[in-house]
PDB file of N, CA and C in Angstrom:
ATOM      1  N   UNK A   1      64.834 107.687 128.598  1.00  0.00           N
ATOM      2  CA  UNK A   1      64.903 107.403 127.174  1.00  0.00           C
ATOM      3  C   UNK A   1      64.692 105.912 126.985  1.00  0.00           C
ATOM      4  N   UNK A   2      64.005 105.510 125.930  1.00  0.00           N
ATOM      5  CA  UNK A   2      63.424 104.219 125.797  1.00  0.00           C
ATOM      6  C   UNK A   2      64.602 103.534 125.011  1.00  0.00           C
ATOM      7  N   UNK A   3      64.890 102.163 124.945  1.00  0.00           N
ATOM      8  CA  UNK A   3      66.113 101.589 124.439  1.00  0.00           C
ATOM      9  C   UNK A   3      65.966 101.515 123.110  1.00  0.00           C
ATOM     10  N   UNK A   4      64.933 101.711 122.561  1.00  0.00           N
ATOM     11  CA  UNK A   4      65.162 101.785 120.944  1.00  0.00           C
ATOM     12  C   UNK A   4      65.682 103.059 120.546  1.00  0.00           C
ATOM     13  N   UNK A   5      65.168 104.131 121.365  1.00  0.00           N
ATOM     14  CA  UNK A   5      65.887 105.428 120.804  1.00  0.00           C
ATOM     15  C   UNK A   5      67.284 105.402 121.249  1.00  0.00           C
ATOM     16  N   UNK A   6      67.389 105.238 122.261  1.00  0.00           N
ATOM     17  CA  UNK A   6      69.233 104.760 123.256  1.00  0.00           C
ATOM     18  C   UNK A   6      69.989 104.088 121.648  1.00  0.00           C
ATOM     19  N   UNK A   7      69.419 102.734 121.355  1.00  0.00           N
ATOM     20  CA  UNK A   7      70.154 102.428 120.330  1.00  0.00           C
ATOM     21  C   UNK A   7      70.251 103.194 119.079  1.00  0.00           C
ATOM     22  N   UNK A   8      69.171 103.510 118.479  1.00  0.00           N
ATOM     23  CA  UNK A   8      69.314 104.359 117.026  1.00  0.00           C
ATOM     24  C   UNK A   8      70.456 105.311 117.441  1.00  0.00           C
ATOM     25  N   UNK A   9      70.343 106.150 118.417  1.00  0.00           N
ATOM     26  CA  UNK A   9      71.494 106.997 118.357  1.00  0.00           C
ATOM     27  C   UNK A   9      72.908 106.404 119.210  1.00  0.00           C
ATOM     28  N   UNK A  10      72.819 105.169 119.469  1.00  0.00           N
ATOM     29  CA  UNK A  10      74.435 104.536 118.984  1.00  0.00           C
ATOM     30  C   UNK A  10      74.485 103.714 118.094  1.00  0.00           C
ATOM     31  N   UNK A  11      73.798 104.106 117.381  1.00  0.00           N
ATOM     32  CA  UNK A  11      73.787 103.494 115.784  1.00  0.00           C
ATOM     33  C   UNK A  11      74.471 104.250 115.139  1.00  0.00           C
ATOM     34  N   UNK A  12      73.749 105.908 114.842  1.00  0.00           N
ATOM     35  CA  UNK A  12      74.439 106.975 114.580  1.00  0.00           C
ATOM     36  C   UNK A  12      75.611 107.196 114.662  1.00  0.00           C
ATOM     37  N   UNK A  13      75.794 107.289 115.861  1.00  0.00           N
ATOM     38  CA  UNK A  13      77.311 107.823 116.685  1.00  0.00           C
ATOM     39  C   UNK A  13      78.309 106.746 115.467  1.00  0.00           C
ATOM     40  N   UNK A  14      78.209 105.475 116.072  1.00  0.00           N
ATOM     41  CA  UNK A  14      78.468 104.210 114.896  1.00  0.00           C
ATOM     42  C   UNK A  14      78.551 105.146 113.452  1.00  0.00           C
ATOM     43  N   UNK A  15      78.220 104.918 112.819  1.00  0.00           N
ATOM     44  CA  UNK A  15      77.815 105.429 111.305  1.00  0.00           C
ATOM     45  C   UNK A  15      78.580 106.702 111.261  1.00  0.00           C
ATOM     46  N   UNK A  16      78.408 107.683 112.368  1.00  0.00           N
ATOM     47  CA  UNK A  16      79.074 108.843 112.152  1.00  0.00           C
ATOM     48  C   UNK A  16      80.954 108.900 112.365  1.00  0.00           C
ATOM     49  N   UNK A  17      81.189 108.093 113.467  1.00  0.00           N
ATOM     50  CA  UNK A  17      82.440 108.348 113.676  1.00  0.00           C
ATOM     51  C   UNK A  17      82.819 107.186 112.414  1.00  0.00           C
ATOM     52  N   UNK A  18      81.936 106.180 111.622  1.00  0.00           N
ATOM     53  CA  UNK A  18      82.992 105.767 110.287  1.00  0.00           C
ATOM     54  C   UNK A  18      83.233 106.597 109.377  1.00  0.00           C
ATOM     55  N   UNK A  19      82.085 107.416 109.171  1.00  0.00           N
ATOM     56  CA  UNK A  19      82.193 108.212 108.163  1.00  0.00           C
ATOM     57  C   UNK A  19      83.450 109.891 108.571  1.00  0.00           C
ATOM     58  N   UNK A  20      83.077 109.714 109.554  1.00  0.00           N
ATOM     59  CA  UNK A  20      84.025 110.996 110.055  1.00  0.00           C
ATOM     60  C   UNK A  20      85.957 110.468 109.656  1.00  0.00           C
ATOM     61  N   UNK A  21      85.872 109.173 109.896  1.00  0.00           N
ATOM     62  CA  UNK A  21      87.199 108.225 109.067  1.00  0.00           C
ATOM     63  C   UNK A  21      87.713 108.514 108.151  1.00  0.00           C
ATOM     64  N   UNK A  22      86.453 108.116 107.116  1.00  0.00           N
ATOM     65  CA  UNK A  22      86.188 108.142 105.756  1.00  0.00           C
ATOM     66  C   UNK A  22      87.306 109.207 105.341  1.00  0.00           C
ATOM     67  N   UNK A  23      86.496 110.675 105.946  1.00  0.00           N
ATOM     68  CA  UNK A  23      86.125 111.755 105.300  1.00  0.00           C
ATOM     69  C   UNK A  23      88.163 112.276 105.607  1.00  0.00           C
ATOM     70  N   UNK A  24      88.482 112.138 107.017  1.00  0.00           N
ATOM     71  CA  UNK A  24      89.724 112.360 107.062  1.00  0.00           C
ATOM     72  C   UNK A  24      90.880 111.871 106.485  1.00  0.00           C
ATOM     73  N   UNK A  25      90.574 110.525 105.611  1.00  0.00           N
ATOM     74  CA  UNK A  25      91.649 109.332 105.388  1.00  0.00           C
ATOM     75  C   UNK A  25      91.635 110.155 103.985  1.00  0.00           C
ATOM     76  N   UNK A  26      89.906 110.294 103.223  1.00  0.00           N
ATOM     77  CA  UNK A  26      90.364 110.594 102.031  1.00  0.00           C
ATOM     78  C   UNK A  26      91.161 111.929 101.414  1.00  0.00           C
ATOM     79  N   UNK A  27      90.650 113.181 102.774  1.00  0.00           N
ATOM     80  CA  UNK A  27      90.727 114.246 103.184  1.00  0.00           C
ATOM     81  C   UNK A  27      92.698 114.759 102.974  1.00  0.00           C
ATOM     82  N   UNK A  28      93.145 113.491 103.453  1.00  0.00           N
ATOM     83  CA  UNK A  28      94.664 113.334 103.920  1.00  0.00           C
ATOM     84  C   UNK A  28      95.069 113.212 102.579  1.00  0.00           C
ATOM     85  N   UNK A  29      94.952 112.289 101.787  1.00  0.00           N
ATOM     86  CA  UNK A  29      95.132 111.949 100.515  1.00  0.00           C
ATOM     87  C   UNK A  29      95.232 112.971  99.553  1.00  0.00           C
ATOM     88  N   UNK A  30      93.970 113.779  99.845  1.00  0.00           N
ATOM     89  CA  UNK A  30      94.140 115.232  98.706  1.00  0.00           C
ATOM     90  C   UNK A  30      94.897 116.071  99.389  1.00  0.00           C
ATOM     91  N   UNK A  31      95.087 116.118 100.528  1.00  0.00           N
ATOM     92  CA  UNK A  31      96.214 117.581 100.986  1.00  0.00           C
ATOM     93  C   UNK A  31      97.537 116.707 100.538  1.00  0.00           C
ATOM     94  N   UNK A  32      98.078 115.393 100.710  1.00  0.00           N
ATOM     95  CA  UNK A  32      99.117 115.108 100.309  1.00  0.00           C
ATOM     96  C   UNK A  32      99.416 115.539  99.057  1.00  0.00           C
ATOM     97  N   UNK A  33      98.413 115.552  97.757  1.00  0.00           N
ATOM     98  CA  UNK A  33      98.169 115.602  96.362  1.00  0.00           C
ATOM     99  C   UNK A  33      98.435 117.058  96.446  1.00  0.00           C
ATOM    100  N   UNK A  34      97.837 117.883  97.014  1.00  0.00           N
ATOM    101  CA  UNK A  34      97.999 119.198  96.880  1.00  0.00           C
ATOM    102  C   UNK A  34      99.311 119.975  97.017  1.00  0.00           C
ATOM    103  N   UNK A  35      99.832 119.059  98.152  1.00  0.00           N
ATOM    104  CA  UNK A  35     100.883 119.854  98.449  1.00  0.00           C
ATOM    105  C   UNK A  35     102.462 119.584  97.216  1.00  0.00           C
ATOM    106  N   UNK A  36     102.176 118.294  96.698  1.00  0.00           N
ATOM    107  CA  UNK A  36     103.124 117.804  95.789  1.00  0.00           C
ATOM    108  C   UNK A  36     102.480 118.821  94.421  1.00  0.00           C
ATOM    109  N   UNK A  37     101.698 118.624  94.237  1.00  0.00           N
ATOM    110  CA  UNK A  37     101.065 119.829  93.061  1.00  0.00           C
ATOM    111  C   UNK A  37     101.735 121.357  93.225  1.00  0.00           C
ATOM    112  N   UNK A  38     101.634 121.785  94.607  1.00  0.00           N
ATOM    113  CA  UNK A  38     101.996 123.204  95.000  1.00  0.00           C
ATOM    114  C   UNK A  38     103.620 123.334  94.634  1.00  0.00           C
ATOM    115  N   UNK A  39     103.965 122.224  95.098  1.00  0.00           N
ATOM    116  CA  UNK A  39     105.679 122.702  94.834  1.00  0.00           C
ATOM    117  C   UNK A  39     106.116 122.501  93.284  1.00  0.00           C
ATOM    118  N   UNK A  40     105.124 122.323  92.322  1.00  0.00           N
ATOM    119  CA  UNK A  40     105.925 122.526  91.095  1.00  0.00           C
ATOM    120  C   UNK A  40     104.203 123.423  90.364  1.00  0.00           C
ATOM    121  N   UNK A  41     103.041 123.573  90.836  1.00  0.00           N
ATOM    122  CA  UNK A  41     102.267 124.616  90.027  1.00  0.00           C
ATOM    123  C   UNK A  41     102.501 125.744  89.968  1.00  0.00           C
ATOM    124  N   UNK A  42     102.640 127.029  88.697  1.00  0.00           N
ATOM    125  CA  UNK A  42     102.852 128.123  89.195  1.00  0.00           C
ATOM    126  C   UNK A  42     102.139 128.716  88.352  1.00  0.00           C
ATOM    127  N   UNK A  43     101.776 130.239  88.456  1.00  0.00           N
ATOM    128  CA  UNK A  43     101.553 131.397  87.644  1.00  0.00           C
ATOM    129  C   UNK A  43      99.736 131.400  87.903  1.00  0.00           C
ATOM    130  N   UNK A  44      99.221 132.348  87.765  1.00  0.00           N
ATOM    131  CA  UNK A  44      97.909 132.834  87.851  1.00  0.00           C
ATOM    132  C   UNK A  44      97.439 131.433  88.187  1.00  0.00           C
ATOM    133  N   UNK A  45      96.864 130.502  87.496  1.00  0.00           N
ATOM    134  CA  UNK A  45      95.966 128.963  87.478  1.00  0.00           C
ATOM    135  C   UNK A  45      96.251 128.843  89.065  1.00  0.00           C
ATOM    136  N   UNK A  46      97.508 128.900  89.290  1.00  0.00           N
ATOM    137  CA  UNK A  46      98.132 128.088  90.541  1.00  0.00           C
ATOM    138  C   UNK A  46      97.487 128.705  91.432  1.00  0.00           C
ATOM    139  N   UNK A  47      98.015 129.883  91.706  1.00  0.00           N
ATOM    140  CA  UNK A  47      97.317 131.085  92.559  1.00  0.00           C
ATOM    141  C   UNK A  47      95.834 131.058  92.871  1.00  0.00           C
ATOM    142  N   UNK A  48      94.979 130.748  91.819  1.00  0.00           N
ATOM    143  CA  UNK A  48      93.538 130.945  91.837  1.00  0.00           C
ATOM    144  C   UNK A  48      93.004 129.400  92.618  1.00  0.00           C
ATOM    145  N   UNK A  49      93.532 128.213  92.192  1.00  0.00           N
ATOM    146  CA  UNK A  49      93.854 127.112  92.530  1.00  0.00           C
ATOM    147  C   UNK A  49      93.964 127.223  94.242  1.00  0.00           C
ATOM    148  N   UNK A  50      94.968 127.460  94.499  1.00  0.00           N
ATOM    149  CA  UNK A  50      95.349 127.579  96.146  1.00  0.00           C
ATOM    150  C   UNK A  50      94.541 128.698  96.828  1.00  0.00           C
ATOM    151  N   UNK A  51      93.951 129.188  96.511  1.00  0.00           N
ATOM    152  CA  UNK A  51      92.706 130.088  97.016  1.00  0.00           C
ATOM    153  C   UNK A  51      91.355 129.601  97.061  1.00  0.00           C
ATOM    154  N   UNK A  52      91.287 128.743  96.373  1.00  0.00           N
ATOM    155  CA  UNK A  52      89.893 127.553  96.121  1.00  0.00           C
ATOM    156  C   UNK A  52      90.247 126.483  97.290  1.00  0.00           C
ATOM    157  N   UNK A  53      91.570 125.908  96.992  1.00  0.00           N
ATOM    158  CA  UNK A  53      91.892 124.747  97.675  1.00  0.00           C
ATOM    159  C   UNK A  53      91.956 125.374  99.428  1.00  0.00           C
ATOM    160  N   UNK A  54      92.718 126.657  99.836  1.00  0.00           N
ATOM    161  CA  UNK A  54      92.862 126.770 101.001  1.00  0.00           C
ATOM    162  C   UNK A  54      91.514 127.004 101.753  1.00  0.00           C
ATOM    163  N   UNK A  55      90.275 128.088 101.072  1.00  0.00           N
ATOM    164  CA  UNK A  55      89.154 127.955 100.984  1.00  0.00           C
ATOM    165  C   UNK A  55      88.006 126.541 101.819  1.00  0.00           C
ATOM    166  N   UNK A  56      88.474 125.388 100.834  1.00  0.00           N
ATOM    167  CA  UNK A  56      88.372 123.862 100.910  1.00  0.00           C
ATOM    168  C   UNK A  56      88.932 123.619 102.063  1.00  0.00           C
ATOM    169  N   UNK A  57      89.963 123.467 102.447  1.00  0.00           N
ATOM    170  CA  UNK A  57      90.369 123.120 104.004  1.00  0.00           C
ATOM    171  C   UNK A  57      89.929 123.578 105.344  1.00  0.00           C
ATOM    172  N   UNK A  58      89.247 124.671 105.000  1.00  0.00           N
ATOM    173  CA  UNK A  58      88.695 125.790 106.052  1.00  0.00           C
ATOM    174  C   UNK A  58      87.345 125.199 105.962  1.00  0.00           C
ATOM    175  N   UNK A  59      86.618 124.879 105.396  1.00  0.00           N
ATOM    176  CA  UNK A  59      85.372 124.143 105.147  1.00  0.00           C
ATOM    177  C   UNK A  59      85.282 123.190 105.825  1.00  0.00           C
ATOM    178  N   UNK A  60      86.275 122.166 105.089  1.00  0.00           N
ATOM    179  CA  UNK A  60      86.499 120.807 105.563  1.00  0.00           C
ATOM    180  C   UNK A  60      86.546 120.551 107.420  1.00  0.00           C
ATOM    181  N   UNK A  61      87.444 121.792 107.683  1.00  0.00           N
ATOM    182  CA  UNK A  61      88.115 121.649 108.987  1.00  0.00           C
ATOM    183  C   UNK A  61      86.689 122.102 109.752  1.00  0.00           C
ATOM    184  N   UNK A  62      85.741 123.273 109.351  1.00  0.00           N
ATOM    185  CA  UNK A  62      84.456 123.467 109.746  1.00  0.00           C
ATOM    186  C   UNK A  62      83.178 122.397 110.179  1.00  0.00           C
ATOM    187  N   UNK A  63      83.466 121.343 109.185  1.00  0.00           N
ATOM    188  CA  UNK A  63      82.388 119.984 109.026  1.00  0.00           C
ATOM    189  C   UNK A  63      82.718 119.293 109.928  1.00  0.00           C
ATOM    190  N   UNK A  64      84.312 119.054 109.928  1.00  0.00           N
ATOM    191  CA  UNK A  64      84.840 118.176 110.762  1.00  0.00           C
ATOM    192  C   UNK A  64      84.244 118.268 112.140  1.00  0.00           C
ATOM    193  N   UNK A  65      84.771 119.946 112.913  1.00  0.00           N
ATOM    194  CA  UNK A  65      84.513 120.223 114.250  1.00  0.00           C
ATOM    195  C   UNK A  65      82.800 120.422 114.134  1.00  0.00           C
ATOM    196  N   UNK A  66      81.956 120.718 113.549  1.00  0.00           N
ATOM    197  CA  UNK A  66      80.628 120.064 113.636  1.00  0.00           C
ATOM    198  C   UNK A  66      80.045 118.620 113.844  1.00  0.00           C
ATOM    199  N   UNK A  67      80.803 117.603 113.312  1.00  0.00           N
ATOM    200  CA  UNK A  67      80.976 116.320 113.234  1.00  0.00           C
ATOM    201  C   UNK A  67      81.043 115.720 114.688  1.00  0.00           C
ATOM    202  N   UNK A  68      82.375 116.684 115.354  1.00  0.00           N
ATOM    203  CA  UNK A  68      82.857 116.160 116.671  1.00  0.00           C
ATOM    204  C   UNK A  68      81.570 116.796 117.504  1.00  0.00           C
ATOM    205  N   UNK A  69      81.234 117.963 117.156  1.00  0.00           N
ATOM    206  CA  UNK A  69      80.144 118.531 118.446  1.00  0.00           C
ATOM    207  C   UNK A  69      78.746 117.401 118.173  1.00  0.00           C
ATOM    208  N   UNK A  70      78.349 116.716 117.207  1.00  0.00           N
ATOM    209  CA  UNK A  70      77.320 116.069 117.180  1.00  0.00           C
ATOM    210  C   UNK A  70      77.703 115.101 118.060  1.00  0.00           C
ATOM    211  N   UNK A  71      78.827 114.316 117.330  1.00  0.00           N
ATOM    212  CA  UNK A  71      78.868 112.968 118.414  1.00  0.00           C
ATOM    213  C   UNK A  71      79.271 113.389 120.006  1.00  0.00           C
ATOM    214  N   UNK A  72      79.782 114.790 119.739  1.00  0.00           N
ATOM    215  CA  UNK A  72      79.822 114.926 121.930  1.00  0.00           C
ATOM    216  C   UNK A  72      78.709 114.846 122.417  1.00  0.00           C
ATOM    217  N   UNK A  73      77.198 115.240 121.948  1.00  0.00           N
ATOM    218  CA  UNK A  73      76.216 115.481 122.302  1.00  0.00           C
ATOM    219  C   UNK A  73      75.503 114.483 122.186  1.00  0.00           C
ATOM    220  N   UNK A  74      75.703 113.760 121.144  1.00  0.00           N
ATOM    221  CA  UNK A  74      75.107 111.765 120.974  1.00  0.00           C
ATOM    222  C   UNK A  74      75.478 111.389 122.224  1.00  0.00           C
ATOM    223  N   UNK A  75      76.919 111.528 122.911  1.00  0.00           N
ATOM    224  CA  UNK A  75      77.233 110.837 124.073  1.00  0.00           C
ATOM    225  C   UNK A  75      76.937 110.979 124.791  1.00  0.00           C
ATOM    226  N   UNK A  76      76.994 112.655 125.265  1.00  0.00           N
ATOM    227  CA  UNK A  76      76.180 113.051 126.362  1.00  0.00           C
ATOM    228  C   UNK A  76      74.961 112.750 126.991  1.00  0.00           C
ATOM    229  N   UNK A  77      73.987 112.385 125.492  1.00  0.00           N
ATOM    230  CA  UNK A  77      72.698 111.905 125.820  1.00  0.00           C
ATOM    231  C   UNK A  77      72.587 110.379 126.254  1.00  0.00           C
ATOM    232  N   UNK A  78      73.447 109.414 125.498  1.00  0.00           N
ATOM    233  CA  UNK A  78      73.632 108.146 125.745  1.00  0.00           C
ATOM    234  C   UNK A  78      73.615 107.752 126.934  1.00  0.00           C
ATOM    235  N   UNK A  79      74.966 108.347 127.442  1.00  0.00           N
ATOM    236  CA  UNK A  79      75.551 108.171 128.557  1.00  0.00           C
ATOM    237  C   UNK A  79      74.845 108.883 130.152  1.00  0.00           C
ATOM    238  N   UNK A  80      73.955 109.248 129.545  1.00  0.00           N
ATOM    239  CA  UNK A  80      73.375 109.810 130.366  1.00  0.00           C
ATOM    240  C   UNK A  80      71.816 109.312 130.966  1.00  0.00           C
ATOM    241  N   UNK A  81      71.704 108.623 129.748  1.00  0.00           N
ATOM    242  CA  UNK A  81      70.281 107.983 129.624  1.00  0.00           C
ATOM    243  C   UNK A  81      69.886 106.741 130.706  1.00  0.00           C
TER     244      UNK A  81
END
């Protein structure tokens, strides 16, 4: 592998594990929000609400472990190169 491609993809890796930060810091913030919401929302809204939101975490948690398999495989190649 030629060193310009070596670098672009620890450029990436770079860029990805900030954003992978990002995504958990802000990620943390709304489950904190949620969960203070949950202990006083109630009746149908709420219900439909926490079926959207739990929905959302299952997603989230999906992107995430996609996130991690990219950058294992950025490394693999890096480190290998």
């Amino acid at each position: 592998m030629d060193n310009s491609l070596k670098n672009a993809l620890l450029s990436y890796e770079t860029a990805l594990n900030q954003h992978l930060l990002v995504l958990k810091e802000e990620f943390e913030m709304l489950e904190t929000a949620w969960r203070s919401l949950n202990d006083v929302y109630e009746g149908s809204a709420a219900e439909d609400f926490k079926e959207v939101w739990t929905k959302t975490m299952a997603d989230f948690e999906d992107s995430v472990g996609k996130i991690e398999t990219i950058l294992y495989f950025i490394r693999e190649i890096t480190e290998n190169a």
